[in-house]
PDB file of N, CA and C in Angstrom:
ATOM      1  N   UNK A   1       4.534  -3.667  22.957  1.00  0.00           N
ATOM      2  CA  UNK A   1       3.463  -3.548  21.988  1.00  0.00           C
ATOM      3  C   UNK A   1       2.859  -4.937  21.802  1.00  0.00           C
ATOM      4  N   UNK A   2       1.170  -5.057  21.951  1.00  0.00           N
ATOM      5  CA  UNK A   2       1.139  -6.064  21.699  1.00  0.00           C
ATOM      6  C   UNK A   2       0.877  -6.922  20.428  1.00  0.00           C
ATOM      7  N   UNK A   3       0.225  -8.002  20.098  1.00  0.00           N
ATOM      8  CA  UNK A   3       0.380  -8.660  18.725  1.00  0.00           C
ATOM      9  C   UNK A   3      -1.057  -7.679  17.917  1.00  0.00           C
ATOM     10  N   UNK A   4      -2.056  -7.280  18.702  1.00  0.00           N
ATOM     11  CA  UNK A   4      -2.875  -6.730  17.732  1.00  0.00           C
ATOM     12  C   UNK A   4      -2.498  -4.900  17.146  1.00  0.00           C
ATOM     13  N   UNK A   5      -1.854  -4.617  18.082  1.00  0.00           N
ATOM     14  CA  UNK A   5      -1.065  -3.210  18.068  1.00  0.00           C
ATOM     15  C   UNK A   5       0.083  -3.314  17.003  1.00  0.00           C
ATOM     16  N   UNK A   6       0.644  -4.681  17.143  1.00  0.00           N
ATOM     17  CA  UNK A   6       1.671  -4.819  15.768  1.00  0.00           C
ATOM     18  C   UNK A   6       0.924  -4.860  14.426  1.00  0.00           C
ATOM     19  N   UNK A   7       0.129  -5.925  14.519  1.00  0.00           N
ATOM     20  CA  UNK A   7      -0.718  -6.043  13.410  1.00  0.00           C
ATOM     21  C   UNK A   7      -1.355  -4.749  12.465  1.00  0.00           C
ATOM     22  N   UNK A   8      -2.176  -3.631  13.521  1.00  0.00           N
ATOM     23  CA  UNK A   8      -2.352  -2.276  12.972  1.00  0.00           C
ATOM     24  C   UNK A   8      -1.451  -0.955  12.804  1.00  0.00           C
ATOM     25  N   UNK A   9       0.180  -1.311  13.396  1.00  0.00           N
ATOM     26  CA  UNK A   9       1.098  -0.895  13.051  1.00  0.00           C
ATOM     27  C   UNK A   9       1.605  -1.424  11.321  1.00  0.00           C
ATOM     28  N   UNK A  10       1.736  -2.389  11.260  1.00  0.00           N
ATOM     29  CA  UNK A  10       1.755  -2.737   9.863  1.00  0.00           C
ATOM     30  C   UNK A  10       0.923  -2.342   9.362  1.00  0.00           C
ATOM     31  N   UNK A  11      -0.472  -2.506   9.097  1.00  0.00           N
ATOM     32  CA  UNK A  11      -1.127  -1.481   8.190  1.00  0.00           C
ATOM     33  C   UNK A  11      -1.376  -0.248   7.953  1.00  0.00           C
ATOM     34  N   UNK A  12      -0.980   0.479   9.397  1.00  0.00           N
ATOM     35  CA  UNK A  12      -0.369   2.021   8.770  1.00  0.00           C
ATOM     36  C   UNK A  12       0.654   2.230   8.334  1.00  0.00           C
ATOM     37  N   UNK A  13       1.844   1.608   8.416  1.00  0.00           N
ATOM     38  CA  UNK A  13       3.194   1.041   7.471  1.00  0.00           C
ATOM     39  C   UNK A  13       2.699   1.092   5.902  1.00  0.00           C
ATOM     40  N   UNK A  14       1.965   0.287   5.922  1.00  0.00           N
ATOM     41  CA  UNK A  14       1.922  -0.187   4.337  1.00  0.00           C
ATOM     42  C   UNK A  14       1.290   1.113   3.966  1.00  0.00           C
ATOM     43  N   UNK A  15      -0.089   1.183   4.435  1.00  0.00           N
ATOM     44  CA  UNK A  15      -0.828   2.091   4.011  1.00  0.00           C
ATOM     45  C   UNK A  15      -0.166   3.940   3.756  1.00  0.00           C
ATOM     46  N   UNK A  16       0.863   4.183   4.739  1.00  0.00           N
ATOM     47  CA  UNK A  16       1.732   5.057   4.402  1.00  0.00           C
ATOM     48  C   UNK A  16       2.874   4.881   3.756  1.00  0.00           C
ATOM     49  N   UNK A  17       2.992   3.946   3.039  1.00  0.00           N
ATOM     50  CA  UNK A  17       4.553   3.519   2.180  1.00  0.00           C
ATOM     51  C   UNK A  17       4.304   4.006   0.703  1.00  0.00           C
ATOM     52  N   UNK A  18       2.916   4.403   0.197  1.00  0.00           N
ATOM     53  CA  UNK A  18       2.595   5.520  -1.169  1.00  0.00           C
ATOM     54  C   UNK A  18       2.623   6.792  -1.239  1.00  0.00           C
ATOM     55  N   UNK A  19       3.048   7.138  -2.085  1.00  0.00           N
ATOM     56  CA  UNK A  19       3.302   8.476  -1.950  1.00  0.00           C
ATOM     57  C   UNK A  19       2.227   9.382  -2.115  1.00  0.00           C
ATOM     58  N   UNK A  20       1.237   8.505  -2.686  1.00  0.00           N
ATOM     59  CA  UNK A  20       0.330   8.956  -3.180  1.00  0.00           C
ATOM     60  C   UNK A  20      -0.877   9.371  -1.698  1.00  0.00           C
ATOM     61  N   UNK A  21      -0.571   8.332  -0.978  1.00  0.00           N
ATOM     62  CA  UNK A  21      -1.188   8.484   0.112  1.00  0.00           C
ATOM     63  C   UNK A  21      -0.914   9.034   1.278  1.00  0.00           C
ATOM     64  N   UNK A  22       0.178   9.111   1.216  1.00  0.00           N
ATOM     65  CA  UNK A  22       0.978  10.393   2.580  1.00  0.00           C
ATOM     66  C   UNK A  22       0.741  11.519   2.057  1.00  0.00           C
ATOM     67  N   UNK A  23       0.262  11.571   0.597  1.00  0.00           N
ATOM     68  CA  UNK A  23       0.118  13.415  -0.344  1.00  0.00           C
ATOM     69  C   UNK A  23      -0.965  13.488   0.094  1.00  0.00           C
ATOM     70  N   UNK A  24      -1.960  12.349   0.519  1.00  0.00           N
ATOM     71  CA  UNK A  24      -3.589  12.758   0.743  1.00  0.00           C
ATOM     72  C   UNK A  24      -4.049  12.960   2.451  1.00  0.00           C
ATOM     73  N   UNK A  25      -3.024  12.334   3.185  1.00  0.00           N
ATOM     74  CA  UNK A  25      -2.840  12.369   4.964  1.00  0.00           C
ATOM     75  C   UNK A  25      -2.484  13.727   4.664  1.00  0.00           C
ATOM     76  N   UNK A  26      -1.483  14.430   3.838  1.00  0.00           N
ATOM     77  CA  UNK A  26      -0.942  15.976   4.106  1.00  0.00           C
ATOM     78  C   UNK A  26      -2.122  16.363   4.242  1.00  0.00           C
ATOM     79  N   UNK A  27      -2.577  16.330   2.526  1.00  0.00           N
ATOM     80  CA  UNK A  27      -3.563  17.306   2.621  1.00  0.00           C
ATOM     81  C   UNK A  27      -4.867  17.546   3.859  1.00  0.00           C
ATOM     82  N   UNK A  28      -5.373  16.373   4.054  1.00  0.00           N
ATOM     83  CA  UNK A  28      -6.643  16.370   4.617  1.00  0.00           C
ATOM     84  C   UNK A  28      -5.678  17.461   6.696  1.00  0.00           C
ATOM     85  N   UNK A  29      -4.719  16.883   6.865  1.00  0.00           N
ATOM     86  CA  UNK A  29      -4.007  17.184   7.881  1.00  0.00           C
ATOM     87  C   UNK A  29      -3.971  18.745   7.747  1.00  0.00           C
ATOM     88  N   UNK A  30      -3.121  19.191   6.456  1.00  0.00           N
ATOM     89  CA  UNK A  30      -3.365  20.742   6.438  1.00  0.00           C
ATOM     90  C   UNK A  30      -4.386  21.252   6.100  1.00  0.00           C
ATOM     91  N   UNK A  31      -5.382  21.151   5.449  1.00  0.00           N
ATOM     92  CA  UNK A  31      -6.440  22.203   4.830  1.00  0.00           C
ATOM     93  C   UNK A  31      -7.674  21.380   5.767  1.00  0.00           C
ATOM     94  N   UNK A  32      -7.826  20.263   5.954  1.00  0.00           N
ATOM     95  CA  UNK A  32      -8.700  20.043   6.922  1.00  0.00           C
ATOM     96  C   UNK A  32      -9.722  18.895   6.254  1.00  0.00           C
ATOM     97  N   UNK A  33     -10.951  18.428   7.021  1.00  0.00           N
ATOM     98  CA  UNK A  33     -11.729  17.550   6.255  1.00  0.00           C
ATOM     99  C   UNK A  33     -11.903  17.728   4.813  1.00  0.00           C
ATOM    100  N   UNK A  34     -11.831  17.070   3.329  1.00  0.00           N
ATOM    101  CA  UNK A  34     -12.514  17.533   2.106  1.00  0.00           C
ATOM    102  C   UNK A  34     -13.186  16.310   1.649  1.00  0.00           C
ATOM    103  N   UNK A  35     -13.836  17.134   0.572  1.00  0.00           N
ATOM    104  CA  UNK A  35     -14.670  16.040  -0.288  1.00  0.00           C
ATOM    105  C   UNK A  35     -13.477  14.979  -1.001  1.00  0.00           C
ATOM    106  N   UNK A  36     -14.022  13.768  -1.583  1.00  0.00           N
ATOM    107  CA  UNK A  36     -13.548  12.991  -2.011  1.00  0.00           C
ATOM    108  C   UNK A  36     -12.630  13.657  -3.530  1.00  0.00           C
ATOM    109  N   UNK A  37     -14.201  14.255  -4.065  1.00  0.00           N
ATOM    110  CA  UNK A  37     -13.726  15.018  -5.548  1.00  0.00           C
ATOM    111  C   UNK A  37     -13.139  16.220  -5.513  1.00  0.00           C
ATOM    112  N   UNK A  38     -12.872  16.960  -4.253  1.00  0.00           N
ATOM    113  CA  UNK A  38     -11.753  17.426  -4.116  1.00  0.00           C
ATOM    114  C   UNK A  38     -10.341  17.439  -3.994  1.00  0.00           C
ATOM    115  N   UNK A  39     -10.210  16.194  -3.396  1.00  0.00           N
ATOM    116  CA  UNK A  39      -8.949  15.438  -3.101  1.00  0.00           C
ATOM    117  C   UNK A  39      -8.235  15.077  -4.564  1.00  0.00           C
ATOM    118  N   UNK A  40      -9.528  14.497  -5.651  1.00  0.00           N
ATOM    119  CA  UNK A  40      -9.172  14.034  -6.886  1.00  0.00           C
ATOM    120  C   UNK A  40      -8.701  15.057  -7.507  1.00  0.00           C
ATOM    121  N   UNK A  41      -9.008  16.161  -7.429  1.00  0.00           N
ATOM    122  CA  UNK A  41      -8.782  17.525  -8.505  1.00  0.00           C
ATOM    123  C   UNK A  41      -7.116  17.955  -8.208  1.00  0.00           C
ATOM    124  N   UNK A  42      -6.414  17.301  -6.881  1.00  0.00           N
ATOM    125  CA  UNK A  42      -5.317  17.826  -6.863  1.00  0.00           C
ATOM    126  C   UNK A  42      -4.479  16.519  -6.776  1.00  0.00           C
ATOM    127  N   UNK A  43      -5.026  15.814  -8.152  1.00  0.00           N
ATOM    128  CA  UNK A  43      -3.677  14.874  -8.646  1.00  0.00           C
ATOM    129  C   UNK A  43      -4.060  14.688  -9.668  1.00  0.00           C
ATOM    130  N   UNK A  44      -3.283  13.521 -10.478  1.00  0.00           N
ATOM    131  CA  UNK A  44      -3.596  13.834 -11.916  1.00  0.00           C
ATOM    132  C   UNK A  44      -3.877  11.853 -12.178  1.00  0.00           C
ATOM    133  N   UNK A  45      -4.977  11.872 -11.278  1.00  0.00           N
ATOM    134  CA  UNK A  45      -5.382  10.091 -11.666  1.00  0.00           C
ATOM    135  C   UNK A  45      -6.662  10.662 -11.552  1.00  0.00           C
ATOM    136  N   UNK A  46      -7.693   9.060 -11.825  1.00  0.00           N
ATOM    137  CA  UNK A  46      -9.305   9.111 -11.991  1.00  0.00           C
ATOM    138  C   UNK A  46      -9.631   9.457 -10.414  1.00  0.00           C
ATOM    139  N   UNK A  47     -10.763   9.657 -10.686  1.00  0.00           N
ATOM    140  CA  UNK A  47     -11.570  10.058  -9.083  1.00  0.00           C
ATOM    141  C   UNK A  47     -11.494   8.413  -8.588  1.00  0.00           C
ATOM    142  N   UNK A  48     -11.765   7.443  -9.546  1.00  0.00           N
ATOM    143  CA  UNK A  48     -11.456   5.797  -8.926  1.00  0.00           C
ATOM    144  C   UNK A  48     -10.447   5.907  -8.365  1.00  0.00           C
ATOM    145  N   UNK A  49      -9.262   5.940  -8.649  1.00  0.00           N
ATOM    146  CA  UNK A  49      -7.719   5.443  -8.320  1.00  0.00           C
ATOM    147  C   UNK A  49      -7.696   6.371  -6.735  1.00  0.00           C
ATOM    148  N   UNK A  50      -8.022   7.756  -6.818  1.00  0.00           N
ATOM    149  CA  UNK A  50      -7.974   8.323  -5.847  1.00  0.00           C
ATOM    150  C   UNK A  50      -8.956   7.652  -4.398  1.00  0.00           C
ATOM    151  N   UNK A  51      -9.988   7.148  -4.523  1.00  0.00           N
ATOM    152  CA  UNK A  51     -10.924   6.540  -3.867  1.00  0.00           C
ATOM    153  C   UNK A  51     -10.789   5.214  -3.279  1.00  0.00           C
ATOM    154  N   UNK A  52      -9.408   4.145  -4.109  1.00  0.00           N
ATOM    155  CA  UNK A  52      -9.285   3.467  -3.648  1.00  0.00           C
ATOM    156  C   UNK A  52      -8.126   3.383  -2.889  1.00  0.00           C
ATOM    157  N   UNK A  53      -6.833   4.796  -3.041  1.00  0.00           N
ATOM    158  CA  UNK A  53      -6.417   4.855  -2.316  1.00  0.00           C
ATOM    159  C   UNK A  53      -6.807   5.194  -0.617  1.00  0.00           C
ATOM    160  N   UNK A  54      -7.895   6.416  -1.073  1.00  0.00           N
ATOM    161  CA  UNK A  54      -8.677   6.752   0.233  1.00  0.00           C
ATOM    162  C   UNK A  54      -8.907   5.757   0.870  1.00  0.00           C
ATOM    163  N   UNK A  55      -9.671   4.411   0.503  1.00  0.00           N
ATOM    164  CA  UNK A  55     -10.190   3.066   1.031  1.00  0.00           C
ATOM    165  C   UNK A  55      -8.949   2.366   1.907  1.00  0.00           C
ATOM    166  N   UNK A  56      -7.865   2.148   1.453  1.00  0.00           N
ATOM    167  CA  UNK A  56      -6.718   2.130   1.976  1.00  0.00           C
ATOM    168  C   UNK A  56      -6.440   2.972   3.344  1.00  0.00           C
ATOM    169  N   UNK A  57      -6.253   4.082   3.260  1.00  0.00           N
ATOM    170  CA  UNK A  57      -6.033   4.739   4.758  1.00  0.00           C
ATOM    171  C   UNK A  57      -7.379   4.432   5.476  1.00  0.00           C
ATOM    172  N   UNK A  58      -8.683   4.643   5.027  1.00  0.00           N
ATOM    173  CA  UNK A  58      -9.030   3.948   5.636  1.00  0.00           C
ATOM    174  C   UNK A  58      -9.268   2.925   6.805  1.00  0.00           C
ATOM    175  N   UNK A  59      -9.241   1.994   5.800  1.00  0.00           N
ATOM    176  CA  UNK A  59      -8.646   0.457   6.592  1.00  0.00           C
ATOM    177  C   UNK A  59      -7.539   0.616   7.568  1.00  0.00           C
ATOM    178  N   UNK A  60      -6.563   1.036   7.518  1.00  0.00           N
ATOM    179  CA  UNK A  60      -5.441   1.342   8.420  1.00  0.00           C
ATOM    180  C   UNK A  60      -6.297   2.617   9.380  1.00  0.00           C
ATOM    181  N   UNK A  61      -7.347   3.001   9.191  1.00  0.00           N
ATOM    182  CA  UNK A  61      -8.027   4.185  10.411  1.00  0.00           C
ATOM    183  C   UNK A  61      -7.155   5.358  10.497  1.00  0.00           C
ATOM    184  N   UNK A  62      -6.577   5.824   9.482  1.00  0.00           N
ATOM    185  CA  UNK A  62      -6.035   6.585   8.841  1.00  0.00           C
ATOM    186  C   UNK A  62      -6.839   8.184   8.716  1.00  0.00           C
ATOM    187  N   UNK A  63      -7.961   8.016   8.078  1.00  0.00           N
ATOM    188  CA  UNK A  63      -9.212   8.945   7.644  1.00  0.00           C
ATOM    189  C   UNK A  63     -10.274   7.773   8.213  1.00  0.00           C
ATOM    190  N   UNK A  64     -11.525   9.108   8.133  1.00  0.00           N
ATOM    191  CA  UNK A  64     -12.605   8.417   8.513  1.00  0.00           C
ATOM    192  C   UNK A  64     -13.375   9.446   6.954  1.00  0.00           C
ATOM    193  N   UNK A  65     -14.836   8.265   6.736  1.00  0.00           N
ATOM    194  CA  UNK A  65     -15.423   8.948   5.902  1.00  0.00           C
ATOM    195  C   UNK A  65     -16.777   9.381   6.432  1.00  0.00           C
ATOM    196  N   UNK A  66     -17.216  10.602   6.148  1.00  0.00           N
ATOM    197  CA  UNK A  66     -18.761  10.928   6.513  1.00  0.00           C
ATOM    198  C   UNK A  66     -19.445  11.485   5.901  1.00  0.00           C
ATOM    199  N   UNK A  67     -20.695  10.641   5.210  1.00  0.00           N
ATOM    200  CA  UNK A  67     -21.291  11.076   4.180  1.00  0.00           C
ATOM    201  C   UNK A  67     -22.539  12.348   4.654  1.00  0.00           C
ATOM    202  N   UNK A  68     -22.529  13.434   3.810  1.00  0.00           N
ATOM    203  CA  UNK A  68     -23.493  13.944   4.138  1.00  0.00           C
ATOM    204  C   UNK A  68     -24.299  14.452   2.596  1.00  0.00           C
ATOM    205  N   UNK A  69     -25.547  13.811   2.537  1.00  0.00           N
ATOM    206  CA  UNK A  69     -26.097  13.836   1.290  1.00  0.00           C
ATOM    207  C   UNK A  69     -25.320  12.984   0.231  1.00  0.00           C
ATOM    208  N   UNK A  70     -25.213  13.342  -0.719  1.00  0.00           N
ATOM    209  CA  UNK A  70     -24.027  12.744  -2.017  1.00  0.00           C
ATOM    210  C   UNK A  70     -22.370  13.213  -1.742  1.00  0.00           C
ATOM    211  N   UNK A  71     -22.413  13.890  -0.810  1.00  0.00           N
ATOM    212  CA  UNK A  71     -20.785  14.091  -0.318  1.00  0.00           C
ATOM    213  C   UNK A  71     -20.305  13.010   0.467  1.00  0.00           C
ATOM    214  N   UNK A  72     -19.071  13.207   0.062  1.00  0.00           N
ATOM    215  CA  UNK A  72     -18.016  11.925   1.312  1.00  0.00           C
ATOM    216  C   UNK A  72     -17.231  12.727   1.284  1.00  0.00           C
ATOM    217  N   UNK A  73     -17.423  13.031   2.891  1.00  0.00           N
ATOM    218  CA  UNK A  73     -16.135  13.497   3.695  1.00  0.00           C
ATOM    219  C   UNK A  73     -14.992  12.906   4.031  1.00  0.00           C
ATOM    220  N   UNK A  74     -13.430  13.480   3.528  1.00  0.00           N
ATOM    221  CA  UNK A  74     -12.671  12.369   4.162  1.00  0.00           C
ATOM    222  C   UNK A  74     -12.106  13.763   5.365  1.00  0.00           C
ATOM    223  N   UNK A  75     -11.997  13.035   6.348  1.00  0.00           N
ATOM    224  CA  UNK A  75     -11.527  13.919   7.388  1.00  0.00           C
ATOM    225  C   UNK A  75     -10.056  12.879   7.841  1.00  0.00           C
ATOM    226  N   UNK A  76      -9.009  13.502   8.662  1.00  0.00           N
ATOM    227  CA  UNK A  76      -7.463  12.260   8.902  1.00  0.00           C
ATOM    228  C   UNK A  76      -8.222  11.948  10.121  1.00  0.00           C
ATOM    229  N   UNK A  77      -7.494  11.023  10.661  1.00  0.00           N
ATOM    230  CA  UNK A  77      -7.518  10.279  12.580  1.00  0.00           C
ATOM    231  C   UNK A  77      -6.302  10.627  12.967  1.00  0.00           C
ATOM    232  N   UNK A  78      -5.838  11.167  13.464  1.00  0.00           N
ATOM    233  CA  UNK A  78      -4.398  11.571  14.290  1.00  0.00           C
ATOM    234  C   UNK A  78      -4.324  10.017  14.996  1.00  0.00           C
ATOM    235  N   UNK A  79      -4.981   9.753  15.745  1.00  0.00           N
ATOM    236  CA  UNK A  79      -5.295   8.350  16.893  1.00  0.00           C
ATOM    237  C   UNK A  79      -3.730   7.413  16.571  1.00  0.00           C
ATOM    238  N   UNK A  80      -4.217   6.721  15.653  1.00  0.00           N
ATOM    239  CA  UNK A  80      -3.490   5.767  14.687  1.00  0.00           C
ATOM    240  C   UNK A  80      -1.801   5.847  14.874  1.00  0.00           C
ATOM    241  N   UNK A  81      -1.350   7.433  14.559  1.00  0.00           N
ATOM    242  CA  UNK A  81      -0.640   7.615  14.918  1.00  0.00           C
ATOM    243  C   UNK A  81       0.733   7.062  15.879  1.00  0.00           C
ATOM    244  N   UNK A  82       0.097   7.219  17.009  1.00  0.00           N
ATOM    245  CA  UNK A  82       0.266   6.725  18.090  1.00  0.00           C
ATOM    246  C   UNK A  82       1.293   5.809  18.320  1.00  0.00           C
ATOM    247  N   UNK A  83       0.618   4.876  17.651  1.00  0.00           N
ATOM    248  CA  UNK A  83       1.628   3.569  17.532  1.00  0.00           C
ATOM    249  C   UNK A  83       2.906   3.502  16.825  1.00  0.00           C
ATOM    250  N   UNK A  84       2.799   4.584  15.687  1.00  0.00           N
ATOM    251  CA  UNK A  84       4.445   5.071  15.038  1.00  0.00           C
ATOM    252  C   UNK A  84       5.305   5.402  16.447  1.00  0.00           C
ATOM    253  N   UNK A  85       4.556   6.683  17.138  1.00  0.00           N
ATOM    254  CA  UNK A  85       5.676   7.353  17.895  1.00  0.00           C
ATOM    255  C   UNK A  85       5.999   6.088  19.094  1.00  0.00           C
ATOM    256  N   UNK A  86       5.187   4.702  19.239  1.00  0.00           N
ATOM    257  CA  UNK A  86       5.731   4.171  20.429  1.00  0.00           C
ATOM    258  C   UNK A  86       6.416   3.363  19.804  1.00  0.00           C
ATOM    259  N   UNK A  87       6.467   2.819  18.289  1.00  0.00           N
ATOM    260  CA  UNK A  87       7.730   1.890  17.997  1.00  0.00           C
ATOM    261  C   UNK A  87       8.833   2.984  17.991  1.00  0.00           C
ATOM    262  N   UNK A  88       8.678   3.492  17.591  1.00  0.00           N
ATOM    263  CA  UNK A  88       9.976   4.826  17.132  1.00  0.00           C
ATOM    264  C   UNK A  88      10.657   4.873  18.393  1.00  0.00           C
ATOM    265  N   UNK A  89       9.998   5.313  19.734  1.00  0.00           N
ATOM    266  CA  UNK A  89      10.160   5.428  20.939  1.00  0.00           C
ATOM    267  C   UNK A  89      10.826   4.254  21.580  1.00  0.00           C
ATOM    268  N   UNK A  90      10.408   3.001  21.045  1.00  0.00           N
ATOM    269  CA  UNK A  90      11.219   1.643  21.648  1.00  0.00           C
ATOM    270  C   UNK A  90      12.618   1.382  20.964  1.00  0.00           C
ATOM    271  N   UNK A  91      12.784   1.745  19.542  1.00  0.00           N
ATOM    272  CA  UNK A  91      13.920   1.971  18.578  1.00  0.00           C
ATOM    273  C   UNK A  91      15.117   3.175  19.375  1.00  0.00           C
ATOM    274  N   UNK A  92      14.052   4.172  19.651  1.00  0.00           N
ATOM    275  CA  UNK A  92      15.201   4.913  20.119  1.00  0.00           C
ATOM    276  C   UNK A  92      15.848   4.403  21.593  1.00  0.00           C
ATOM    277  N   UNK A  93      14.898   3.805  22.331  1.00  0.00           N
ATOM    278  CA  UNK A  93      15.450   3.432  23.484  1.00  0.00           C
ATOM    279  C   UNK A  93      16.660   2.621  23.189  1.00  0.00           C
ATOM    280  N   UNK A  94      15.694   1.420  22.269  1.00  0.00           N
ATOM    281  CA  UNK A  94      17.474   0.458  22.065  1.00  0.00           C
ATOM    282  C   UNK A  94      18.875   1.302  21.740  1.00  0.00           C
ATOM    283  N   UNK A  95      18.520   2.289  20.775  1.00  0.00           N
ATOM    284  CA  UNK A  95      19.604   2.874  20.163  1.00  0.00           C
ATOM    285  C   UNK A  95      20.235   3.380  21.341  1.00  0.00           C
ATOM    286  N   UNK A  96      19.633   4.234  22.226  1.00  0.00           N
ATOM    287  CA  UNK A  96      20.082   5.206  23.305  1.00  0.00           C
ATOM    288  C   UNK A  96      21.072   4.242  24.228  1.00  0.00           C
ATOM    289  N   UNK A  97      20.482   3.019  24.491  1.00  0.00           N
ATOM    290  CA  UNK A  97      21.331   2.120  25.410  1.00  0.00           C
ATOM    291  C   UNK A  97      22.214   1.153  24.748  1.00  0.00           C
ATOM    292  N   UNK A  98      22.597   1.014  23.613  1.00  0.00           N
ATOM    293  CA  UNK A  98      24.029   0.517  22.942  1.00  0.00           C
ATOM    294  C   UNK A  98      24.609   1.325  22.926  1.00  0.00           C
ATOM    295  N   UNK A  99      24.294   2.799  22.827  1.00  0.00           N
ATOM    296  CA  UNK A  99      25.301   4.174  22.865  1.00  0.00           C
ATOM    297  C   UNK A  99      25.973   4.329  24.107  1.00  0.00           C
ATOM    298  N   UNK A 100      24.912   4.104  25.052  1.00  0.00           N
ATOM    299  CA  UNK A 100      25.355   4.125  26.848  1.00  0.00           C
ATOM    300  C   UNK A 100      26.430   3.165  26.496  1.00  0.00           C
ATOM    301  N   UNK A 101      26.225   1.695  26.122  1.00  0.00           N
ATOM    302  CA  UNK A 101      27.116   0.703  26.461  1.00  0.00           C
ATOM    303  C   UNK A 101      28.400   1.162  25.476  1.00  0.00           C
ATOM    304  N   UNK A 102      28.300   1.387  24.023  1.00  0.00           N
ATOM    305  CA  UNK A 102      29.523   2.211  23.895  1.00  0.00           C
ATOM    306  C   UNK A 102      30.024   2.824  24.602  1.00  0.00           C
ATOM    307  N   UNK A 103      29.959   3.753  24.862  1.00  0.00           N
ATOM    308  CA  UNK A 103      30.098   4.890  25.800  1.00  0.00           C
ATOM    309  C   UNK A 103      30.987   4.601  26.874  1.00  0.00           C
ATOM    310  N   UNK A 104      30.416   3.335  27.756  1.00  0.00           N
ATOM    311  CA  UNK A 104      31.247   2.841  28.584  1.00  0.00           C
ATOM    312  C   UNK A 104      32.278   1.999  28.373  1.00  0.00           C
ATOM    313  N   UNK A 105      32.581   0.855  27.274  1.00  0.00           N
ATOM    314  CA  UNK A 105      33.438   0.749  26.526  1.00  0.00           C
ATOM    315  C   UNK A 105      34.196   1.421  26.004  1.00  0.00           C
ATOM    316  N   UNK A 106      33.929   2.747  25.558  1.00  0.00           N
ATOM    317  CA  UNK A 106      34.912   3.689  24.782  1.00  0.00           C
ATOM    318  C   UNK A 106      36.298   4.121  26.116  1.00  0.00           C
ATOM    319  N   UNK A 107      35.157   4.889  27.263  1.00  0.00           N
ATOM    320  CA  UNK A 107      35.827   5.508  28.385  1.00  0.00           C
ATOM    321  C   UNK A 107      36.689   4.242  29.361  1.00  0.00           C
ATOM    322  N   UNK A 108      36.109   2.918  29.166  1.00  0.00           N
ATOM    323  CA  UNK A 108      36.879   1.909  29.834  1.00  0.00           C
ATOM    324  C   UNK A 108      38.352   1.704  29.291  1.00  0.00           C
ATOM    325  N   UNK A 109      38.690   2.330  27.885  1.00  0.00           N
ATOM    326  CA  UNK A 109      39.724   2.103  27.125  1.00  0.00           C
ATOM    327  C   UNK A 109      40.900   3.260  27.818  1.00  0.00           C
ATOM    328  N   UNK A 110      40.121   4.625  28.675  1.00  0.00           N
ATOM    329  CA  UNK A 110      41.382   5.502  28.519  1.00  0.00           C
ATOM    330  C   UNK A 110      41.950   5.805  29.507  1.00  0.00           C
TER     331      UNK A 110
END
């Protein structure tokens, strides 16, 4: 991975470390693109607080917004993603090959 791939790995880190904001990746993920003031109606903060969390995923390319008329669409980015499943994927590798090397240590014992 390289240093700019780390860099936007950390900000989907952070940006998914609220709870508040993995509740709003669900939603938009299950029910699909919504309005902003929809999103607000299913929590119990200001339409602000909700908006600046939105701004947040965001930035991490998380959601994208698309205004049409006085609406803002927040729709998710799957894309982003990505980069979870290839650290995860390098984690598991390490894990998988200290297990091998256990493994062969264990059976070298019997």
């Amino acid at each position: 991975m390289g240093e700019r791939e780390a860099e936007q790995l950390t900000e989907i880190l952070k940006a998914a470390s609220d709870p508040t904001r993995r509740a709003i990746l669900t939603f938009l993920v299950q029910d699909g693109p919504m309005r902003v003031t929809a999103l607000a109606d299913r929590f119990e903060m200001s339409l602000n607080s909700v908006s600046k969390h939105i701004k947040v995923l965001e930035r991490a390319g998380l959601v994208t917004r698309r205004t049409e008329w006085r609406e803002h669409l927040i729709a998710p980015e799957m894309g982003p993603l990505r980069l979870i499943d290839l650290w995860f994927g390098q984690l598991r590798s390490s894990w998988d090959m200290r297990l091998d090397q256990l493994a062969e240590i264990v059976g070298e014992d019997e």
